[in-house]
C-alpha atoms as a PDB file:
ATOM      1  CA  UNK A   1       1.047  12.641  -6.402  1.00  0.00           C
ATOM      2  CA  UNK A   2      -2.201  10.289  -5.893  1.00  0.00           C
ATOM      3  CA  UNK A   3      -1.825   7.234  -8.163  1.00  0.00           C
ATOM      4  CA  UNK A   4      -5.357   5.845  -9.982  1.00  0.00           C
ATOM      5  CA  UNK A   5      -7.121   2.384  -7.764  1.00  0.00           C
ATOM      6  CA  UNK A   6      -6.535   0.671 -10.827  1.00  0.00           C
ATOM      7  CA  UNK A   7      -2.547   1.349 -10.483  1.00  0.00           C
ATOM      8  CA  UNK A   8      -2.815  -1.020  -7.439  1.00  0.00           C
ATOM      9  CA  UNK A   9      -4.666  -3.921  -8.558  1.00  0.00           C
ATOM     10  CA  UNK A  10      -2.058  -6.556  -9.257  1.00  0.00           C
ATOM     11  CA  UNK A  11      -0.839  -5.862  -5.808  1.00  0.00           C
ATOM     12  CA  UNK A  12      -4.398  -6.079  -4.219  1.00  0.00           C
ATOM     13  CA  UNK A  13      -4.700  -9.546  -5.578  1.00  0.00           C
ATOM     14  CA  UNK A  14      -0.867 -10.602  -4.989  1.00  0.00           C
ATOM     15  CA  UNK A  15      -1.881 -10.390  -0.910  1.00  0.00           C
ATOM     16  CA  UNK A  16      -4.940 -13.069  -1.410  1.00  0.00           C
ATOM     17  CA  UNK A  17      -2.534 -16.209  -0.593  1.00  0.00           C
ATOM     18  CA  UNK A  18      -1.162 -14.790   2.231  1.00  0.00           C
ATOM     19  CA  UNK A  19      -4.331 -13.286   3.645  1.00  0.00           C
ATOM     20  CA  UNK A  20      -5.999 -16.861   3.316  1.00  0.00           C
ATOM     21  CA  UNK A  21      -3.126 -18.688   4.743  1.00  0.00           C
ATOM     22  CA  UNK A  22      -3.166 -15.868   7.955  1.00  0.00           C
ATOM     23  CA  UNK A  23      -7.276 -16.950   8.293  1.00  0.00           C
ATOM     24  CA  UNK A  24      -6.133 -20.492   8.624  1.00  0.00           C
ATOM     25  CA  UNK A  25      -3.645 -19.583  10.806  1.00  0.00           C
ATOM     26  CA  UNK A  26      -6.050 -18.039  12.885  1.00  0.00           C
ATOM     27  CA  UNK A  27      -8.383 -21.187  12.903  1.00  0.00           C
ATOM     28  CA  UNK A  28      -5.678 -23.261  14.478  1.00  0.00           C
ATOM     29  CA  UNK A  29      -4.629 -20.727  17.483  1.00  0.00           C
ATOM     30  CA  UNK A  30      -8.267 -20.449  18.035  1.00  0.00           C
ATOM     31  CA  UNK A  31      -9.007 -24.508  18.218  1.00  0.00           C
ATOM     32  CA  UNK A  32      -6.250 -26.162  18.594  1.00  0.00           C
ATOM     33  CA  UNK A  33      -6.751 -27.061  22.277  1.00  0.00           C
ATOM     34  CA  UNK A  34      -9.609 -28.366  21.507  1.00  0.00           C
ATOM     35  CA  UNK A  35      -8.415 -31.242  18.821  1.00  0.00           C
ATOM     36  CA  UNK A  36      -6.502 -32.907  21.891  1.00  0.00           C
ATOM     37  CA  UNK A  37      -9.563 -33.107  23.956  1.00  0.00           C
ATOM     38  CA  UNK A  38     -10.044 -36.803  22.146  1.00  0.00           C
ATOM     39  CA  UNK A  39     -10.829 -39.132  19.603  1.00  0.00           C
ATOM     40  CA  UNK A  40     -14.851 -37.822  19.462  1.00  0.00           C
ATOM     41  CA  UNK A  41     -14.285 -33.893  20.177  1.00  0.00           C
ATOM     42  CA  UNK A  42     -11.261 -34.673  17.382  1.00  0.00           C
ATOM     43  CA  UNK A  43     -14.058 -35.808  14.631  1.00  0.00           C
ATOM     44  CA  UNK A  44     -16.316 -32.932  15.542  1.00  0.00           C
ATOM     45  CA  UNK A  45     -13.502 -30.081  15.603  1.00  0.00           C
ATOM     46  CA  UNK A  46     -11.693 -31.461  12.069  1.00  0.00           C
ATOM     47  CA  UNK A  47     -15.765 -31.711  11.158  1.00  0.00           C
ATOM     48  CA  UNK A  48     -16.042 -28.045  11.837  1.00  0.00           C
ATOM     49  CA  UNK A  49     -13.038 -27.076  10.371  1.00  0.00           C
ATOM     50  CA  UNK A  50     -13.965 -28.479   7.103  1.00  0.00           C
ATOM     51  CA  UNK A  51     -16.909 -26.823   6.651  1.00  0.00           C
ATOM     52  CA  UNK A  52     -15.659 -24.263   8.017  1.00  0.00           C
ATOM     53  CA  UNK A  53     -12.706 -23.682   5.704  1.00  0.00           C
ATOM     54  CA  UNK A  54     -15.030 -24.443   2.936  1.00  0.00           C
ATOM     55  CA  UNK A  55     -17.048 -21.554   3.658  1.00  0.00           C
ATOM     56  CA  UNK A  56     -14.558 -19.532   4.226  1.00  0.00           C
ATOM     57  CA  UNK A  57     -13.000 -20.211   0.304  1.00  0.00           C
ATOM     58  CA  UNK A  58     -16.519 -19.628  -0.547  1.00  0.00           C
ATOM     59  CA  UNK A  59     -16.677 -16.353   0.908  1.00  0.00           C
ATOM     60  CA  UNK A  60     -13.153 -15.383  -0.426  1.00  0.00           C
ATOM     61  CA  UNK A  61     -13.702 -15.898  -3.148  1.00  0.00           C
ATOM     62  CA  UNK A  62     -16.931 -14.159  -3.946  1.00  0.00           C
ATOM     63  CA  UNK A  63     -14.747 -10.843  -2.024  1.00  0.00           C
ATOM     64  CA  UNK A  64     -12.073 -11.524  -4.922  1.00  0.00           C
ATOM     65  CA  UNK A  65     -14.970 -11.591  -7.696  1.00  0.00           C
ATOM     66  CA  UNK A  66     -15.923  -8.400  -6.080  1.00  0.00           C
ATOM     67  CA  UNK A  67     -13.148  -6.711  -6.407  1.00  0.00           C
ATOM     68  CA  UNK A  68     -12.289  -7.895  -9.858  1.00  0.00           C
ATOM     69  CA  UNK A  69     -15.946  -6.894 -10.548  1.00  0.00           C
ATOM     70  CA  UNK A  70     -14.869  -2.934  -8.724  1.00  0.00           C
ATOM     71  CA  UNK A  71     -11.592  -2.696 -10.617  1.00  0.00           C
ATOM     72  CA  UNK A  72     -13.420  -3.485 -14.025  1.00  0.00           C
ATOM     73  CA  UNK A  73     -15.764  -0.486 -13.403  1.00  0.00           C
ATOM     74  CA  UNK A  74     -13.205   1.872 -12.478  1.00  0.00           C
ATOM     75  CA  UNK A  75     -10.897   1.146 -15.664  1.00  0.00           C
ATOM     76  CA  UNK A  76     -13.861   2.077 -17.892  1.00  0.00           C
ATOM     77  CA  UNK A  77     -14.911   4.708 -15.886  1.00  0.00           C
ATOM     78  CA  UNK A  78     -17.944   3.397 -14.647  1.00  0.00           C
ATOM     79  CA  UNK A  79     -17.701   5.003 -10.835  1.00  0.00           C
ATOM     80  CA  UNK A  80     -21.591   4.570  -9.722  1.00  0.00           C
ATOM     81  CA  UNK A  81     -21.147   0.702 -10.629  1.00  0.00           C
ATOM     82  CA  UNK A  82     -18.148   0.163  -8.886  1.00  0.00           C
ATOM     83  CA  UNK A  83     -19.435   2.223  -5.421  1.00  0.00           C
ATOM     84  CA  UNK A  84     -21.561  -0.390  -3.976  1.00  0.00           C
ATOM     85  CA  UNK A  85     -19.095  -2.919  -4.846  1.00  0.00           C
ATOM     86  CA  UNK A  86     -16.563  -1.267  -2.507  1.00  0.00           C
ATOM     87  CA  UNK A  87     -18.611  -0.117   0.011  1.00  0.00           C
ATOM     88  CA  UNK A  88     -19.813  -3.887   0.564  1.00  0.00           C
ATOM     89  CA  UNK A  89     -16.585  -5.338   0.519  1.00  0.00           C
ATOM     90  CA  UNK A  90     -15.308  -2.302   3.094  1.00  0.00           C
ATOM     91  CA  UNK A  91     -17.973  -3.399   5.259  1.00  0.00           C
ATOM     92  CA  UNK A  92     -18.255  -7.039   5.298  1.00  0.00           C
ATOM     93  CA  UNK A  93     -15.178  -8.167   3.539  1.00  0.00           C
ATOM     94  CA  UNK A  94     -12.108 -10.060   5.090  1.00  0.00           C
ATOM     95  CA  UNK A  95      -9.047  -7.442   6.410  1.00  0.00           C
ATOM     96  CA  UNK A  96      -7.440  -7.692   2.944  1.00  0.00           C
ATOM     97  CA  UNK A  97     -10.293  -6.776   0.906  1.00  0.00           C
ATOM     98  CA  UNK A  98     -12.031  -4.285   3.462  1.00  0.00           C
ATOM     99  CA  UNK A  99      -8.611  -2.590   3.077  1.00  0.00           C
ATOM    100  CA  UNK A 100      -8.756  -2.745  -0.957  1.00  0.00           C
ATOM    101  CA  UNK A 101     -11.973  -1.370  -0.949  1.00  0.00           C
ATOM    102  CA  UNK A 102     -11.530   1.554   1.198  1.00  0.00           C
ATOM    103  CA  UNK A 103      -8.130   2.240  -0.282  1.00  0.00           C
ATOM    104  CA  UNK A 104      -9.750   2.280  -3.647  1.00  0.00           C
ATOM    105  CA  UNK A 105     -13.116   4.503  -2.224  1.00  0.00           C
ATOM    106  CA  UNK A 106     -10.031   7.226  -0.999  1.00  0.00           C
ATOM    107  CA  UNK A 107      -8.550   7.226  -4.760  1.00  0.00           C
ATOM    108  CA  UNK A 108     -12.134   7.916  -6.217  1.00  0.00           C
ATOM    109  CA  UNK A 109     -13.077  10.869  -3.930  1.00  0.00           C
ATOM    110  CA  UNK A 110      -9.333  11.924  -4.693  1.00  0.00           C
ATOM    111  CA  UNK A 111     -10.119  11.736  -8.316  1.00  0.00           C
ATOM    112  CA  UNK A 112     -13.626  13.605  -7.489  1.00  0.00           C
ATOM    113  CA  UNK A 113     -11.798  16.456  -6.019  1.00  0.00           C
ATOM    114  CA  UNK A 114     -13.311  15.272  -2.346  1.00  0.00           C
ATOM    115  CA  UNK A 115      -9.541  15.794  -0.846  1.00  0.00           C
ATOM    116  CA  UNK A 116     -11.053  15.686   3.162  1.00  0.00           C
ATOM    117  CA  UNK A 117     -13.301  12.410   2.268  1.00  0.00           C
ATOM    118  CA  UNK A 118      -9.910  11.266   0.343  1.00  0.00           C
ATOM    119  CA  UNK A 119      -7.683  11.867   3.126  1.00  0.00           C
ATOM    120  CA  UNK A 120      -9.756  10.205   6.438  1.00  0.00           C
ATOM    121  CA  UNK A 121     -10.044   6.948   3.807  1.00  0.00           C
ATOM    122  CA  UNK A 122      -5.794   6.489   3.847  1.00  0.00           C
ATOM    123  CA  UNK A 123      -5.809   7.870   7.491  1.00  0.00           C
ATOM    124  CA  UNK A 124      -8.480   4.945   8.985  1.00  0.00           C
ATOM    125  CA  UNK A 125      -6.215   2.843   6.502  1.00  0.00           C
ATOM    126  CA  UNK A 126      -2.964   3.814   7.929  1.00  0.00           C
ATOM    127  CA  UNK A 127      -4.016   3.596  11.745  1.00  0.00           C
ATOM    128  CA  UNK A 128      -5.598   0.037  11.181  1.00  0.00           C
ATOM    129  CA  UNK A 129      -3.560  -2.154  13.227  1.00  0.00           C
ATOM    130  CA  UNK A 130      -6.124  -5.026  11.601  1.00  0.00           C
ATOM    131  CA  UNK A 131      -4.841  -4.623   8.132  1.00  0.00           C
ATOM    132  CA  UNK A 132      -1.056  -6.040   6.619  1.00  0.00           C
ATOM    133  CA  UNK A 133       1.957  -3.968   6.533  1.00  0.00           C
ATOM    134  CA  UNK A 134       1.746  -3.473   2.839  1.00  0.00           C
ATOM    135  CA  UNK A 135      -1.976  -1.795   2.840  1.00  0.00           C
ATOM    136  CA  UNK A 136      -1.378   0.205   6.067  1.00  0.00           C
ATOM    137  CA  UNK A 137       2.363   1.447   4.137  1.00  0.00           C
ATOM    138  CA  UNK A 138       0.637   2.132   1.043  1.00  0.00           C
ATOM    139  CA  UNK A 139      -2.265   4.220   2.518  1.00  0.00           C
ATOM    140  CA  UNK A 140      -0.018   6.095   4.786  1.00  0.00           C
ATOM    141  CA  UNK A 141       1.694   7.321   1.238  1.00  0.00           C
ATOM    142  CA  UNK A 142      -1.033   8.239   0.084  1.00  0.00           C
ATOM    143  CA  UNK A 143      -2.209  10.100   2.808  1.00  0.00           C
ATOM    144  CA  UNK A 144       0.980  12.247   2.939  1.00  0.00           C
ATOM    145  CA  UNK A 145       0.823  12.861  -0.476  1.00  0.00           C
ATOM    146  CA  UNK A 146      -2.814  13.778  -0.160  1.00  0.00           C
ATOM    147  CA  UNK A 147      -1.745  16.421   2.561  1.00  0.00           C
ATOM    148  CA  UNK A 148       2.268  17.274   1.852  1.00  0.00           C
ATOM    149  CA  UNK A 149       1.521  20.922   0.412  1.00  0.00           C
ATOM    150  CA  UNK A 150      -0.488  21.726   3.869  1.00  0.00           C
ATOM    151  CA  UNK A 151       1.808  19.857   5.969  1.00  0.00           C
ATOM    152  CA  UNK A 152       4.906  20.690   8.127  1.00  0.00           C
ATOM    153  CA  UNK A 153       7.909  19.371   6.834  1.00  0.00           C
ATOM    154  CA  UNK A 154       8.873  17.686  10.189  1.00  0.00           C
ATOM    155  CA  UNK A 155       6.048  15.948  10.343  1.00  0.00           C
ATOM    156  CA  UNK A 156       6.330  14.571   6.921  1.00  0.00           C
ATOM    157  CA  UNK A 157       9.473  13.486   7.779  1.00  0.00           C
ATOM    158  CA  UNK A 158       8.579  11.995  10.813  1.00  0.00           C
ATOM    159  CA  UNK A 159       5.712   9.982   8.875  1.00  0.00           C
ATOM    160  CA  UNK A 160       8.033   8.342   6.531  1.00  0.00           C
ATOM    161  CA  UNK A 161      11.585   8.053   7.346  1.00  0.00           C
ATOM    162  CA  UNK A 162      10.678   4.602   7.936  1.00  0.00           C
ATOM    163  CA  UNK A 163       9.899   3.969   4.365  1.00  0.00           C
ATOM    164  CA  UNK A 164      12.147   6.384   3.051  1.00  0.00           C
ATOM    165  CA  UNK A 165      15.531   4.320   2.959  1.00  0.00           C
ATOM    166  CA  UNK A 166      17.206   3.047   0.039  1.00  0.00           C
ATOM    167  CA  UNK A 167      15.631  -1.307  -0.561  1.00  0.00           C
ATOM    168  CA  UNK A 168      12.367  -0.507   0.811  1.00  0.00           C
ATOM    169  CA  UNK A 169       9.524  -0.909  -1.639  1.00  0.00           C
ATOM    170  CA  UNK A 170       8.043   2.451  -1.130  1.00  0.00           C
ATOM    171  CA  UNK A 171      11.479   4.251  -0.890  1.00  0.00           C
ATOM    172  CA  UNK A 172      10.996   6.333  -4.829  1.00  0.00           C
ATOM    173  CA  UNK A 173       7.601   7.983  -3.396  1.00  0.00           C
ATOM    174  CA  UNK A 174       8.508   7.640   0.326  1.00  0.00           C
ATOM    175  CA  UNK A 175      12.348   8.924  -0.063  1.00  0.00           C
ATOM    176  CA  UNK A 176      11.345  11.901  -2.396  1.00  0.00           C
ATOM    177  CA  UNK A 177       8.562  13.369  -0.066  1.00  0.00           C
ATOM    178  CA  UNK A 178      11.240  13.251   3.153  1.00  0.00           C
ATOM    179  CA  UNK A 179      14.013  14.616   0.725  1.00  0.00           C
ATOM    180  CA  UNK A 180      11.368  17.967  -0.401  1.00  0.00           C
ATOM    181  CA  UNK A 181      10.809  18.127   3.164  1.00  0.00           C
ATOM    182  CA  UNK A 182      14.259  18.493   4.093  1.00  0.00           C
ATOM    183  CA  UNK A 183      14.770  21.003   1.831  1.00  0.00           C
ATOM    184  CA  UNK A 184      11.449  23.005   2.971  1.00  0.00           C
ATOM    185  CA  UNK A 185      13.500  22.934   6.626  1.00  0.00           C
ATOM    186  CA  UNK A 186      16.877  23.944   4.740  1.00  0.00           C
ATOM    187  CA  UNK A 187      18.737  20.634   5.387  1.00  0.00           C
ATOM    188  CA  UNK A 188      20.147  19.930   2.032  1.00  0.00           C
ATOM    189  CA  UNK A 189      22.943  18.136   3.726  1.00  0.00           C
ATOM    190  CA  UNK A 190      20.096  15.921   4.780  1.00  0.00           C
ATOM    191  CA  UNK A 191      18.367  15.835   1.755  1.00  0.00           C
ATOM    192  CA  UNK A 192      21.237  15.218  -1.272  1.00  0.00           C
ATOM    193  CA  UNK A 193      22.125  11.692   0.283  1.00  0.00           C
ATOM    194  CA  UNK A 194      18.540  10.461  -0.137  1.00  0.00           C
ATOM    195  CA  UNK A 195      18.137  12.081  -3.737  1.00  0.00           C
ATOM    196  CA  UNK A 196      21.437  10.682  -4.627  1.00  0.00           C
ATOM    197  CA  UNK A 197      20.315   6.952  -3.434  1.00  0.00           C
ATOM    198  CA  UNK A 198      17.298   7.423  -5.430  1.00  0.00           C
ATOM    199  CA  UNK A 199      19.421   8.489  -8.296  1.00  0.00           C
ATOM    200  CA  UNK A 200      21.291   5.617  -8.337  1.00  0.00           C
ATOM    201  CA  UNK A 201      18.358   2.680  -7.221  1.00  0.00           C
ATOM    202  CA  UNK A 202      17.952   0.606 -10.432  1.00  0.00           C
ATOM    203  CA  UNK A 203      14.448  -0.565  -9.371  1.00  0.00           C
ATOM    204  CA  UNK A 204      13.130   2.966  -9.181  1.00  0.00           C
ATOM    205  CA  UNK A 205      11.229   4.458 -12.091  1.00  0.00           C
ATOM    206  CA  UNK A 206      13.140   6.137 -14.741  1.00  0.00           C
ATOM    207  CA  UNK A 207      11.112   9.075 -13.613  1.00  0.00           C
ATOM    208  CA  UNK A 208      11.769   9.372 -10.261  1.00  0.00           C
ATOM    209  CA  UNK A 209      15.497   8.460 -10.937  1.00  0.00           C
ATOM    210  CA  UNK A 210      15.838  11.588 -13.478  1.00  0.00           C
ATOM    211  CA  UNK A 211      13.983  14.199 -10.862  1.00  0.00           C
ATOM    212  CA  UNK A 212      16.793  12.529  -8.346  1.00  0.00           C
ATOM    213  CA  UNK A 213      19.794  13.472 -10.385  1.00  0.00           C
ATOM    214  CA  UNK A 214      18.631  16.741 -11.217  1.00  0.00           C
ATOM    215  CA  UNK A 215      18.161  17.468  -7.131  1.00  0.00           C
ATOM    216  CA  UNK A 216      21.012  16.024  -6.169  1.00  0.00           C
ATOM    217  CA  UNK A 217      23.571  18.068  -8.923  1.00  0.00           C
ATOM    218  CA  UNK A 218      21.636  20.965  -7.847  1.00  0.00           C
ATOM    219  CA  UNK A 219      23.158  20.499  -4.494  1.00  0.00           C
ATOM    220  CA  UNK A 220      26.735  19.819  -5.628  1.00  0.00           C
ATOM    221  CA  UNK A 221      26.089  16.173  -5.298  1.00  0.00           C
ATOM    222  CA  UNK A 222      27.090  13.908  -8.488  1.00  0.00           C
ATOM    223  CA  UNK A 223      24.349  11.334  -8.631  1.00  0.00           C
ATOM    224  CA  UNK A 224      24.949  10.330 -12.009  1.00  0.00           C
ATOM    225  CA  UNK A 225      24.164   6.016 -12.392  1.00  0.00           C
ATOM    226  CA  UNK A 226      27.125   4.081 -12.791  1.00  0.00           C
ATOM    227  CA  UNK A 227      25.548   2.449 -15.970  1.00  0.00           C
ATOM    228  CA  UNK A 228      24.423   5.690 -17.567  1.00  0.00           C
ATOM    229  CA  UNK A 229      28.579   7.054 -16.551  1.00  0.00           C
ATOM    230  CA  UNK A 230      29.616   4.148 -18.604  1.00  0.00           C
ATOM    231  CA  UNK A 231      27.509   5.131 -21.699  1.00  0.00           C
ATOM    232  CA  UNK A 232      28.826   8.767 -21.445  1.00  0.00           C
ATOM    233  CA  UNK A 233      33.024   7.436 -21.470  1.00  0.00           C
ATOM    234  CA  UNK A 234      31.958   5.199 -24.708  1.00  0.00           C
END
């Protein structure tokens, strides 16, 4: 259930506004008092700030070059280029891109076969309270997928319920782990309601959408779409 680094890029680079706008955030909280302290400290601090917030673009966006330059390697295969590419950015890189980078490093030793190496990279991920929602959701997928064959179904369950509800963006991989884990405990009166949302969520994949209906009518459940009902009475 592991999806390729490359699968992820567009939403890697879809985070870079916000992540910039959070560092200037940051700047003000940290210096703000400081502005009022008068006219000369008010030169020196907007000073700072400017070269400060130009080095700071700088450094952004060599990271996004970085990445670019990482996720060009791993789409033609090239693995030994895009390593130390990673491995810098998961070291020195701002939140967003140390997170990139290390989520990408778990999908190559995923890819390699290296399941434990795989599986600490979406864990430290996951447990990062440094790193956005999205990257700490996303790893946290992919570390239960990583693990779901060797894990108990409660705790999968207890790992993502909070994903697995019908609108959230993760809901088709998040909702169809907890709904296979309810049936491992033998709740199917737990598990057709989430298959059947699936079934009918137009923004899942038609793939996911078509394993849905099959669980759910195995369970007595009709989770036939509304539009595909239509087609049928034509």
């Amino acid at each position: 259930m592991a999806l390729k680094p490359t699968d992820n890029e567009s939403f890697y680079r879809e985070v870079d506004e916000e992540l910039r706008r959070e560092q200037l955030t940051g700047f003000w909280r940290r210096y703000g008092k400081a502005v009022i302290g008068g006219a000369i400290i008010l030169l020196v601090v907007i000073g700072g700030y400017l070269y400060w917030q130009h080095r700071e673009t700088e450094k952004a966006g060599a990271h996004a070059e970085a990445l670019n330059a990482a996720f060009d390697d791993l789409q033609a295969g090239k693995l030994k280029e895009a390593g130390p590419r990673l491995d810098a950015l998961a070291k020195d890189g701002t939140p967003g891109y140390r997170a990139a980078a290390l989520l990408a490093k778990a999908d190559i030793a995923m890819s390699e076969g290296k399941d434990k190496d795989a599986i600490a990279g979406f864990k430290a991920v996951a447990e990062n309270d440094d790193f956005a929602a999205p990257y700490r959701e996303l790893a946290l997928i992919r570390w239960t997928a990583a693990e779901f064959d060797t894990l108990p179904p409660a705790q999968v369950v207890d790992r993502l319920k909070g994903l697995a509800v019908a609108g959230n963006p993760w809901f088709g991989s998040a909702g169809e782990m907890v709904a296979i884990a309810h049936m491992k405990q033998n709740k199917p009166e737990l598990a057709g309601p989430i298959f059947a949302a699936m079934a009918k969520d137009a923004q899942l994949p038609d793939t996911i959408r078509s394993r849905a209906i099959q669980m759910a009518s195995s369970l007595g459940i009709d989770a036939v779409p509304a539009e595909a009902a239509a087609k049928e009475v034509k």
